[in-house]
C-alpha atoms as a PDB file:
ATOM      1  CA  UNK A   1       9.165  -1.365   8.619  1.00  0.00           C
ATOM      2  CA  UNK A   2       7.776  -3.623   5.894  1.00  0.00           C
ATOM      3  CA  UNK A   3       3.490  -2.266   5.805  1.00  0.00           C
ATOM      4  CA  UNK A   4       0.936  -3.505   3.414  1.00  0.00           C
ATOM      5  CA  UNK A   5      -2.167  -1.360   2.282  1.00  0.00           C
ATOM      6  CA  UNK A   6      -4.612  -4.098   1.326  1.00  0.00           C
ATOM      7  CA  UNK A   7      -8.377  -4.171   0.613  1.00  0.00           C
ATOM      8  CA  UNK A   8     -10.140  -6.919  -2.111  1.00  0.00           C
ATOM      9  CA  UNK A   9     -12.457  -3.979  -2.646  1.00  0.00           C
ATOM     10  CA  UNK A  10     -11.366  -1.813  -5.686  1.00  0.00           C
ATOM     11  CA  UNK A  11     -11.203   2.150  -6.098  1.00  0.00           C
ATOM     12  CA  UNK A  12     -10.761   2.664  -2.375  1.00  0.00           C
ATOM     13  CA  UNK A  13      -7.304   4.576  -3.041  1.00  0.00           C
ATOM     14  CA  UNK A  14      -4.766   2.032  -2.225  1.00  0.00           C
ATOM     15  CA  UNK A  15      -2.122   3.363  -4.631  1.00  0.00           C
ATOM     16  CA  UNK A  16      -2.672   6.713  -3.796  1.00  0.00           C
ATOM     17  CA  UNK A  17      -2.212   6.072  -0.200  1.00  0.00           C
ATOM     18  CA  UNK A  18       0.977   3.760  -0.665  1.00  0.00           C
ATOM     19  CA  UNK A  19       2.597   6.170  -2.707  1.00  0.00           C
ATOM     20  CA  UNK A  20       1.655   9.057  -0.568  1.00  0.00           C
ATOM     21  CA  UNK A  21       2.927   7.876   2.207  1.00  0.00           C
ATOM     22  CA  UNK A  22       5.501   6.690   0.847  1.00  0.00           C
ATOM     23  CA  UNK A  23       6.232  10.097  -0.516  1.00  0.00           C
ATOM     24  CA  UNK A  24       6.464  11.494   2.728  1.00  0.00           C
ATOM     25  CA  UNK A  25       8.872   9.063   4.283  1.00  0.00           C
ATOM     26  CA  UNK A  26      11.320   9.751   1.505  1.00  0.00           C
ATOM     27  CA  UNK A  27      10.884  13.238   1.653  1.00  0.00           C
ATOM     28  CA  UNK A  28      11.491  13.189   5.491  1.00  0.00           C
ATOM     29  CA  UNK A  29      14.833  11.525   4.403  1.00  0.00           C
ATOM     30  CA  UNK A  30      13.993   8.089   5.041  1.00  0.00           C
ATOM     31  CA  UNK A  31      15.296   5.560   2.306  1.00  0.00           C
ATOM     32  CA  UNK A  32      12.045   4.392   0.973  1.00  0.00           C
ATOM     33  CA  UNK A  33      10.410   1.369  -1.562  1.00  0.00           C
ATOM     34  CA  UNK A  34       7.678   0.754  -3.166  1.00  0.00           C
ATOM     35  CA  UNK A  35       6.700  -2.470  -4.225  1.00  0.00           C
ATOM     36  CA  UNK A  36       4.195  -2.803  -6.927  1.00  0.00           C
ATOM     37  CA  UNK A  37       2.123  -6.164  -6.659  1.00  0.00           C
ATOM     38  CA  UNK A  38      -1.219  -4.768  -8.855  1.00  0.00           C
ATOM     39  CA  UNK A  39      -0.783  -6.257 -12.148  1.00  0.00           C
ATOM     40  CA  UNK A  40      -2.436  -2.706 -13.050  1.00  0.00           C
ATOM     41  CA  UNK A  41       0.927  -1.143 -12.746  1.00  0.00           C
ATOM     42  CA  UNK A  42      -0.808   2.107 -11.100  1.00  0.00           C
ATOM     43  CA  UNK A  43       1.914   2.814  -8.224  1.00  0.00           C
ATOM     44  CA  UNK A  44       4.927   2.204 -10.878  1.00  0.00           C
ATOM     45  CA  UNK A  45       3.059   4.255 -13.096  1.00  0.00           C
ATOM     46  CA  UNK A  46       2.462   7.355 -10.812  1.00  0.00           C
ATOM     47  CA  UNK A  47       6.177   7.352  -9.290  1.00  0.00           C
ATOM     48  CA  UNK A  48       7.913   6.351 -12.856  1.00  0.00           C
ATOM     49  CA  UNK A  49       5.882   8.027 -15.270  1.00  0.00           C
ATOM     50  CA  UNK A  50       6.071   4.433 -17.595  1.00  0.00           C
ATOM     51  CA  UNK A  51       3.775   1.958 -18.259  1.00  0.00           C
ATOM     52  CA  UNK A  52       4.548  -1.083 -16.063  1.00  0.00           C
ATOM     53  CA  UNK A  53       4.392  -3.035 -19.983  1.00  0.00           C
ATOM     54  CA  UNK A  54       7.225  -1.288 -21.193  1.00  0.00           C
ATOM     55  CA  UNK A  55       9.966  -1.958 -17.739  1.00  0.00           C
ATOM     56  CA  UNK A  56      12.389  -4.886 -16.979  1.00  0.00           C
ATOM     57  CA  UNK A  57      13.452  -6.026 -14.199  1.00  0.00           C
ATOM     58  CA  UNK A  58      10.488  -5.789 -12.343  1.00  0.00           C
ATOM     59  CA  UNK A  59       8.544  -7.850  -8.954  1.00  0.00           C
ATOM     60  CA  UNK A  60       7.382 -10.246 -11.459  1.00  0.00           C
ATOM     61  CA  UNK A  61      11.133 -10.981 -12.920  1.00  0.00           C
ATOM     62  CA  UNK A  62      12.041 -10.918  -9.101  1.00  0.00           C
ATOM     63  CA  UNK A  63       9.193 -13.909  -8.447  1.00  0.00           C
ATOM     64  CA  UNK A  64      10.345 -15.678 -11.352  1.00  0.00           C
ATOM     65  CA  UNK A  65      13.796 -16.425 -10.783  1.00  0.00           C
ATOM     66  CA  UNK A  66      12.500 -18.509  -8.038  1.00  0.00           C
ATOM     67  CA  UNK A  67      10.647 -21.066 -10.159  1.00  0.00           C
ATOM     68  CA  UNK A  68      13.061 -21.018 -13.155  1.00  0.00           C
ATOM     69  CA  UNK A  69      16.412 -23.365 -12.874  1.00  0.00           C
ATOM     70  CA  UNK A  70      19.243 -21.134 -12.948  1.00  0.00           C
ATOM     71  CA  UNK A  71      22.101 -21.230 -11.246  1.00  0.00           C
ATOM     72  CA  UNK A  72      22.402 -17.662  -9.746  1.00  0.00           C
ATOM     73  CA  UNK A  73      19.712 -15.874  -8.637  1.00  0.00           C
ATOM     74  CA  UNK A  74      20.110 -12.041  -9.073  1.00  0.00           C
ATOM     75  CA  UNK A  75      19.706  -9.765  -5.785  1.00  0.00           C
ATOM     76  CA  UNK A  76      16.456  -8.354  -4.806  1.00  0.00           C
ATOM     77  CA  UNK A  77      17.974  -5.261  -4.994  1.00  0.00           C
ATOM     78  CA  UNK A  78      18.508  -5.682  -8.745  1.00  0.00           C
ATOM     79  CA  UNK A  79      14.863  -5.087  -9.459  1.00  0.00           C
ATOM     80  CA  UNK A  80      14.894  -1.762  -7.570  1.00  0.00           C
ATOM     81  CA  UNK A  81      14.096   1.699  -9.524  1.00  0.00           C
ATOM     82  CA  UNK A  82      15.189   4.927  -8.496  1.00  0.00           C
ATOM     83  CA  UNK A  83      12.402   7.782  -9.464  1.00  0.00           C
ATOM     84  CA  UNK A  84      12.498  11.038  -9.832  1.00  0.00           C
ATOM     85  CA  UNK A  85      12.456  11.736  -6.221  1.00  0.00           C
ATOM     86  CA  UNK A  86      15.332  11.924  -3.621  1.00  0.00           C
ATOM     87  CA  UNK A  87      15.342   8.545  -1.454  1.00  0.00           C
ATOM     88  CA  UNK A  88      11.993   7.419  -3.346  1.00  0.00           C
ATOM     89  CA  UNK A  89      12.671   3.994  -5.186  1.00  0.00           C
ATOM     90  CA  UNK A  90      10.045   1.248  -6.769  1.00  0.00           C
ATOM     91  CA  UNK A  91      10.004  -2.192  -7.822  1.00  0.00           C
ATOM     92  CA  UNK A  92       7.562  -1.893 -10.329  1.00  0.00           C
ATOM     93  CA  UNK A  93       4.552  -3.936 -11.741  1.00  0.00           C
ATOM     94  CA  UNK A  94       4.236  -5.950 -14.692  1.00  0.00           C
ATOM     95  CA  UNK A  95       1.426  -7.291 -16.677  1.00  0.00           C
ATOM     96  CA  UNK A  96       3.450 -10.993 -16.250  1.00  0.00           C
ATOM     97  CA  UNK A  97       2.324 -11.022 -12.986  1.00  0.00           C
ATOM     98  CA  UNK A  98      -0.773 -12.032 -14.163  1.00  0.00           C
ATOM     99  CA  UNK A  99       0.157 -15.417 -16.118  1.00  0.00           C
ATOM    100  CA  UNK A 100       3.081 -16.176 -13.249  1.00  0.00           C
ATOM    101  CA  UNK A 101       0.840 -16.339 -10.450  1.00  0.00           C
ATOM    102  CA  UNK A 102      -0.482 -20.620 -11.254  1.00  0.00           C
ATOM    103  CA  UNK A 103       3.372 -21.284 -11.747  1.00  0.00           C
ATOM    104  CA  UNK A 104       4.150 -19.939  -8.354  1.00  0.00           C
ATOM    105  CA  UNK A 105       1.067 -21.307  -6.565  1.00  0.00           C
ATOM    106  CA  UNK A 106       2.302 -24.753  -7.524  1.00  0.00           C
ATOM    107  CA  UNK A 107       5.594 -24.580  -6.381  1.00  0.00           C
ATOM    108  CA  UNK A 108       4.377 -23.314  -2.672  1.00  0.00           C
ATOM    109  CA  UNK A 109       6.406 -20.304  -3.286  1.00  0.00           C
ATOM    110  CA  UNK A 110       4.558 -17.716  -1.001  1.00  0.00           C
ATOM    111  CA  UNK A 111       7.425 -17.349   1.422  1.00  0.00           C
ATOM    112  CA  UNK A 112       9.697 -15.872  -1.139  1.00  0.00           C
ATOM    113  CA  UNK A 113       8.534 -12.039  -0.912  1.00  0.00           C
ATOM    114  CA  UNK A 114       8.657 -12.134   2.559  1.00  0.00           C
ATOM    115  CA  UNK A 115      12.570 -13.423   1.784  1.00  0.00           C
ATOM    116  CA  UNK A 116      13.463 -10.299  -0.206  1.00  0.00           C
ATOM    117  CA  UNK A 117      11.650  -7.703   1.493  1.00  0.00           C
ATOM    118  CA  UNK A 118      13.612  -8.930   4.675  1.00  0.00           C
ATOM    119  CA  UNK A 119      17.257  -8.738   2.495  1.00  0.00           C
ATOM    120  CA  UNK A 120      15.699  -5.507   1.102  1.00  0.00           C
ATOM    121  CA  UNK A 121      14.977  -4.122   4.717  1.00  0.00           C
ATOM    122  CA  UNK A 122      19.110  -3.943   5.526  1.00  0.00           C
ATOM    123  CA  UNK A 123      18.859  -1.153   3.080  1.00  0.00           C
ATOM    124  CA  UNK A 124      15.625   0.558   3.301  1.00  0.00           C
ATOM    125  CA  UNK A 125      14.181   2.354   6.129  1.00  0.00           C
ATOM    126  CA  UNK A 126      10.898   2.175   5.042  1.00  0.00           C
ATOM    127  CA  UNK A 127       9.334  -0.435   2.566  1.00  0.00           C
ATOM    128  CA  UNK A 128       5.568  -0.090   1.379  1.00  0.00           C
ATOM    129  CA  UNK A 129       3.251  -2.738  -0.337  1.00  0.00           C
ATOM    130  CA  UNK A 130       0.856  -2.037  -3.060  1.00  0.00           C
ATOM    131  CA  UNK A 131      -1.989  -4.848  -3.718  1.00  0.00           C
ATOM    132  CA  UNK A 132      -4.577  -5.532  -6.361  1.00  0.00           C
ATOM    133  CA  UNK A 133      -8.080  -5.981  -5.169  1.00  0.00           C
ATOM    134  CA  UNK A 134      -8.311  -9.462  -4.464  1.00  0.00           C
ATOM    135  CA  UNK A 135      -7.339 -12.069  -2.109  1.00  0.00           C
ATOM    136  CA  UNK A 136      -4.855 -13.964  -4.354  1.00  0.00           C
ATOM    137  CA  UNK A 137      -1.227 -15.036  -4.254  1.00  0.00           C
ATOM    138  CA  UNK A 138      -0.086 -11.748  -4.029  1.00  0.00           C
ATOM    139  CA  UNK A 139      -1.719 -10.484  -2.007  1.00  0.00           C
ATOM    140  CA  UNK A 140      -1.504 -13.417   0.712  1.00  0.00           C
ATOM    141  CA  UNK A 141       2.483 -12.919   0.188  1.00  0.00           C
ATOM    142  CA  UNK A 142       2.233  -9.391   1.060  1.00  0.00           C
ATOM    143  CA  UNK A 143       0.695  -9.822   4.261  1.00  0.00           C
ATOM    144  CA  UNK A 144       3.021 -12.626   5.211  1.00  0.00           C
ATOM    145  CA  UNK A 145       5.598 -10.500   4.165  1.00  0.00           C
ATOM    146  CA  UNK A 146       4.763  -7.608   6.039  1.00  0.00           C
ATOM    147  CA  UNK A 147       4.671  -6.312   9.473  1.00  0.00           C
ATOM    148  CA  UNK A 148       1.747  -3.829   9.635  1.00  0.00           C
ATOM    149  CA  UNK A 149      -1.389  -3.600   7.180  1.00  0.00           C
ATOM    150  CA  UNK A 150      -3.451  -0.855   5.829  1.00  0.00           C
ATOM    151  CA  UNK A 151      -7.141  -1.401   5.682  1.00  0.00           C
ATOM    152  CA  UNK A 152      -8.370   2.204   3.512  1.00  0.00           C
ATOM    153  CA  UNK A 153     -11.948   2.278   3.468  1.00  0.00           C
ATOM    154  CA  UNK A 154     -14.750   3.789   1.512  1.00  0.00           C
ATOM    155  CA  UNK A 155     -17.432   4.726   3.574  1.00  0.00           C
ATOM    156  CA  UNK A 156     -20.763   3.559   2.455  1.00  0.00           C
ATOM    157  CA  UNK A 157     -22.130   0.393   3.219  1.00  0.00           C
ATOM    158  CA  UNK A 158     -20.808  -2.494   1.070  1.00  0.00           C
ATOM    159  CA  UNK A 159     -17.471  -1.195   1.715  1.00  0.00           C
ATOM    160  CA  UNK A 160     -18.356  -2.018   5.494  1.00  0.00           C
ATOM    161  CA  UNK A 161     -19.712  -5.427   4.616  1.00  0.00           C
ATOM    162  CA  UNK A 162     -16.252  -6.039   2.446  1.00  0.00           C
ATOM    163  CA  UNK A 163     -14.212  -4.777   5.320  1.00  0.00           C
ATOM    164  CA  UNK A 164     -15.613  -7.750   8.258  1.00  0.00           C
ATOM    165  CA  UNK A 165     -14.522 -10.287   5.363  1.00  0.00           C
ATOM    166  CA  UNK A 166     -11.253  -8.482   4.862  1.00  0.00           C
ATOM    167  CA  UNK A 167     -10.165  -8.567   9.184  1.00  0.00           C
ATOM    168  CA  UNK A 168     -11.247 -12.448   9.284  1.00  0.00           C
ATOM    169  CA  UNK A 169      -9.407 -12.931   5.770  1.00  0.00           C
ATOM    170  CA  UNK A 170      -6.057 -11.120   7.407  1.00  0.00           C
ATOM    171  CA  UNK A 171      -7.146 -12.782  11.366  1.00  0.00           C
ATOM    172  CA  UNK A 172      -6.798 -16.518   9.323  1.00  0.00           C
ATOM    173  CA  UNK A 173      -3.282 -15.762   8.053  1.00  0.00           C
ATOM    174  CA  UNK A 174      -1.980 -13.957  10.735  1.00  0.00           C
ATOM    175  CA  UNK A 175      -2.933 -17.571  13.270  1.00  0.00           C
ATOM    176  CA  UNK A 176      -1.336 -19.558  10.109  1.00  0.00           C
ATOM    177  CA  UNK A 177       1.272 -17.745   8.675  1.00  0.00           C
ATOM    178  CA  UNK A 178       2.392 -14.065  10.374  1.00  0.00           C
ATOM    179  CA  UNK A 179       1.835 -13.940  13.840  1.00  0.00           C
ATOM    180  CA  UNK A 180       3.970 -10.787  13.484  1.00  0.00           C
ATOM    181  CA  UNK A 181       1.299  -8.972  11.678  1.00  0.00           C
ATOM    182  CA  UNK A 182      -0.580  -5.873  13.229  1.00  0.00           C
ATOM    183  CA  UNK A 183      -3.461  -4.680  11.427  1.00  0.00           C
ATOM    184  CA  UNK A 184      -2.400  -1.364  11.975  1.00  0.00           C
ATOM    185  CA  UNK A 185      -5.790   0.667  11.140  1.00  0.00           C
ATOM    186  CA  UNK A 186      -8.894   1.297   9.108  1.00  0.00           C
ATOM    187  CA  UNK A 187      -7.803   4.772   7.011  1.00  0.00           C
ATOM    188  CA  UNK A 188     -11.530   6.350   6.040  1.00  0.00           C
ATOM    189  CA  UNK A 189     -10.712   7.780   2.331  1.00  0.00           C
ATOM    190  CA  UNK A 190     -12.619   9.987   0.120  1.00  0.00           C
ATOM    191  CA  UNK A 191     -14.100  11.311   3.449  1.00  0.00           C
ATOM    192  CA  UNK A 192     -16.909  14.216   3.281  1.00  0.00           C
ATOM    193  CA  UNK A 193     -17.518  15.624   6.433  1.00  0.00           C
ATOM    194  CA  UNK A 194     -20.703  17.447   5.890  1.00  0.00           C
ATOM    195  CA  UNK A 195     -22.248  14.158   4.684  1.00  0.00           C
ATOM    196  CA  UNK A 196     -23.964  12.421   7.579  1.00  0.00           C
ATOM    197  CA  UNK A 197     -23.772   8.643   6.363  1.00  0.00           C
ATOM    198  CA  UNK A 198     -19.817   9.111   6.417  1.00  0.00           C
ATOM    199  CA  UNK A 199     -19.604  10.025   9.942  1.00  0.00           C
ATOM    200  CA  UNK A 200     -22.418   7.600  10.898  1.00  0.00           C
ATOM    201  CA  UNK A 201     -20.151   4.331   9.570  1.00  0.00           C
ATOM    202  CA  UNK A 202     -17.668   5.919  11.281  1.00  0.00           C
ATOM    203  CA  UNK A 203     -19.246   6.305  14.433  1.00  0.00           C
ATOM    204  CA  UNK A 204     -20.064   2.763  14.192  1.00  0.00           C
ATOM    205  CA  UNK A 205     -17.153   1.062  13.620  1.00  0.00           C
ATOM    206  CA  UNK A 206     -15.953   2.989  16.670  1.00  0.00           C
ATOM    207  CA  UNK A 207     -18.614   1.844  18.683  1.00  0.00           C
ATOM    208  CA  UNK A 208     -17.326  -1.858  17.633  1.00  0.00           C
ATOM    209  CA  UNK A 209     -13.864  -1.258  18.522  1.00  0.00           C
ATOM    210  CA  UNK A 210     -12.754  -1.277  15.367  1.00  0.00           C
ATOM    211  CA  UNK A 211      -9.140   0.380  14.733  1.00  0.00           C
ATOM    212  CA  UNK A 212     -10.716   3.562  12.749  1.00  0.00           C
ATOM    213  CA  UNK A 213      -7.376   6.190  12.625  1.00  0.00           C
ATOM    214  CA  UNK A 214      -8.083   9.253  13.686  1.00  0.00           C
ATOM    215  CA  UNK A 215      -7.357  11.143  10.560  1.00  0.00           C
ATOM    216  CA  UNK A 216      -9.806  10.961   7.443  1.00  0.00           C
ATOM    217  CA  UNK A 217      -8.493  11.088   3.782  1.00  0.00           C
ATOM    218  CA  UNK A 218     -10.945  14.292   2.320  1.00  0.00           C
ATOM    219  CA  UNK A 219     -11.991  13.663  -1.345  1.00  0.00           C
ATOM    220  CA  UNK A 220     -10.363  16.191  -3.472  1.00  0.00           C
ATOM    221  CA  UNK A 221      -9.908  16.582  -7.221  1.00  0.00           C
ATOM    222  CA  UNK A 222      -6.262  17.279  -6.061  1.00  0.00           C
ATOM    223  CA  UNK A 223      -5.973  13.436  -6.300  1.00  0.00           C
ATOM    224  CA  UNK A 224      -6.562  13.039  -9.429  1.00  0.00           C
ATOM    225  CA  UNK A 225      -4.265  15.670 -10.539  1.00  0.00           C
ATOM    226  CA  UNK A 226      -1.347  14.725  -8.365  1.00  0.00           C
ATOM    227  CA  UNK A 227      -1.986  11.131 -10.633  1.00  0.00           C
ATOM    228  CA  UNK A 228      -1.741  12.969 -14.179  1.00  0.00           C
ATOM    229  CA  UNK A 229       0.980  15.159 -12.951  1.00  0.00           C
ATOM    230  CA  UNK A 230       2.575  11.946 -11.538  1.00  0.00           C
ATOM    231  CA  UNK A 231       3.742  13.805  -8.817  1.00  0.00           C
ATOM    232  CA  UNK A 232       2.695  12.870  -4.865  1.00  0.00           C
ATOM    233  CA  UNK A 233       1.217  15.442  -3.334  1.00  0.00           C
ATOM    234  CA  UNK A 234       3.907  16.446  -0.669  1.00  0.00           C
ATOM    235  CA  UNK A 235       5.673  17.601  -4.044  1.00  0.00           C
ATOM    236  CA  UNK A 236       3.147  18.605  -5.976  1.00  0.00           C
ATOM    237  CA  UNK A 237       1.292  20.701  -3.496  1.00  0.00           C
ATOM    238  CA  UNK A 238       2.835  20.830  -0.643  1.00  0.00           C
ATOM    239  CA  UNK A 239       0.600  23.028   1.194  1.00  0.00           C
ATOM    240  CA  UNK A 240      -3.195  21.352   0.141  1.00  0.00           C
ATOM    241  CA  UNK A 241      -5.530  20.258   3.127  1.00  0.00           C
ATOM    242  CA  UNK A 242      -5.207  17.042   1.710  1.00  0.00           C
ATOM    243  CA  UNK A 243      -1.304  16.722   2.031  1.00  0.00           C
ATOM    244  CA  UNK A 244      -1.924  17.832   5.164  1.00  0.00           C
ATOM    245  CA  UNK A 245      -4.600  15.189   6.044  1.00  0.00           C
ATOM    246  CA  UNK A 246      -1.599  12.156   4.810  1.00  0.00           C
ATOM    247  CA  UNK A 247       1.390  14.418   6.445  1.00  0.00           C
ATOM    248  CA  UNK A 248      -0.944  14.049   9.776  1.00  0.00           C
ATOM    249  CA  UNK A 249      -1.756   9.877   8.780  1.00  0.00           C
ATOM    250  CA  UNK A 250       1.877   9.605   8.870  1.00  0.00           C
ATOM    251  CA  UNK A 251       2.605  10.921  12.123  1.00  0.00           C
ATOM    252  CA  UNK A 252      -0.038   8.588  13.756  1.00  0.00           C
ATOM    253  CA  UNK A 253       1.040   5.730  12.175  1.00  0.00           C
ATOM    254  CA  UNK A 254       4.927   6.904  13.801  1.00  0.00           C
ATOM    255  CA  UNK A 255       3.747   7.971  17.269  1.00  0.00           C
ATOM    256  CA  UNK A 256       3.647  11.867  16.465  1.00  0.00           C
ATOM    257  CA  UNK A 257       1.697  14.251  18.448  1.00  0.00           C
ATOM    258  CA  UNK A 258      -0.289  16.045  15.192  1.00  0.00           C
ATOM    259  CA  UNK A 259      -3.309  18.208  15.284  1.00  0.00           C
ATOM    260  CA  UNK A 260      -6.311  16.886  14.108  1.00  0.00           C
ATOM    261  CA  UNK A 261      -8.675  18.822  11.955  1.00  0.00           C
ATOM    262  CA  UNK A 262     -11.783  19.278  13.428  1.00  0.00           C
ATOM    263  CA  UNK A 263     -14.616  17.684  11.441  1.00  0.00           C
ATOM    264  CA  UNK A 264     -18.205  19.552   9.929  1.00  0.00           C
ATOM    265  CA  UNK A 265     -20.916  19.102  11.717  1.00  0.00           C
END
């Protein structure tokens, strides 16, 4: 399963809930990547501990072998890092990625992630798609390229204005370009549940019939330590409320029966 967690809004916890998840499918023995497409470099940083500056062989090396003349084109498999964690792997970032994106743009190459992902997928059980926030090249490659997309969501009101741009955005490409793409859900992040404007978005989008998961990200300072420890949380601290709260986003996303917690009223 190829997903994407996309949103053009920043600091809604898109790396954290790639690599989280990601985390838990590789810890549940599932062969697992990450592919970093933030020019920030802040999944490769949390799962390799290095600077995306100071790697080779990274998404951006991957991209540009396909506007470069050479002769052989190395494997996508080639730009794959193992980290410190069983079954965990990344293609990291790179600040390139930045200056390469006009070259590819102009050679119509937005096809070509969803061409290694799908190689990639013979090896990997699970592959999962960090995004800068933006709608740019990238970013319109990793939704062609995947099969289900993450929308996280911060709840206060611009993030609901962002988020009705963001579902036509991703309704656009998948009538033009990835009719296989399911907008899987809306995962509510940095949730506080004795806070009444929270629940009232949420209650909303509901009411819409908007595809609001069931489970809601709590904001902990947890987080932030699982990001200086680079260390996911399933490894780091394995029995928070928090790693809870992802091990139960998991299961819904794979059909388990989990037990929600109940929220403050």
């Amino acid at each position: 399963m190829r997903r994407v967690v996309f949103n053009q809004k920043g600091g809604v916890g898109k790396s954290s809930i790639t690599c989280n998840l990601a985390a838990i499918s590789a810890a549940r023995g599932k062969r697992t990547l990450v592919v970093d497409l933030d020019p920030q470099g802040n999944s490769t940083q949390y799962l390799l501990d290095k600077p995306s500056s100071e790697l080779r062989d990274t998404v951006a090396d991957l991209l540009e072998q396909t506007v470069a003349f050479t002769m052989f084109n190395r494997r996508p498999d080639e730009f794959v890092h193992a980290t410190p964690f069983n079954n965990l792997f990344v293609m990291p970032s790179s600040p390139e990625l930045d200056f390469l994106e006009r070259k590819l743009e102009a050679k119509h190459k937005i096809y070509k992630l969803r061409e290694a992902l799908k190689k990639l997928g013979e090896t990997f059980d699970a592959i999962y798609i960090d995004t800068a926030p933006a709608l740019n090249f990238y970013t319109r490659s990793a939704l062609i390229a995947a099969e289900r997309c993450l929308i996280p969501f911060d709840c206060d009101d611009f993030s609901r204005q962002a988020l009705y741009n963001i579902l036509n955005e991703i309704r656009d490409l998948q009538e033009d370009h990835n009719q296989e793409l399911v907008v899987e859900g809306i995962v509510a992040n940095q949730f506080q549940p004795r806070a009444s404007l929270p629940k009232k978005l949420i209650s909303e989008l509901l009411e819409e019939g908007l595809p609001v998961l069931p489970v809601r990200l709590s904001s902990s300072v947890k987080m932030k330590e699982s990001h200086q420890s680079r260390e996911p949380l399933v490894h780091m601290a394995p029995k928070h409320a928090l790693t809870r709260q992802f091990e139960n986003l998991f299961g819904v996303l794979h059909g388990e029966s989990v037990e929600l917690e109940p929220l403050a009223d």
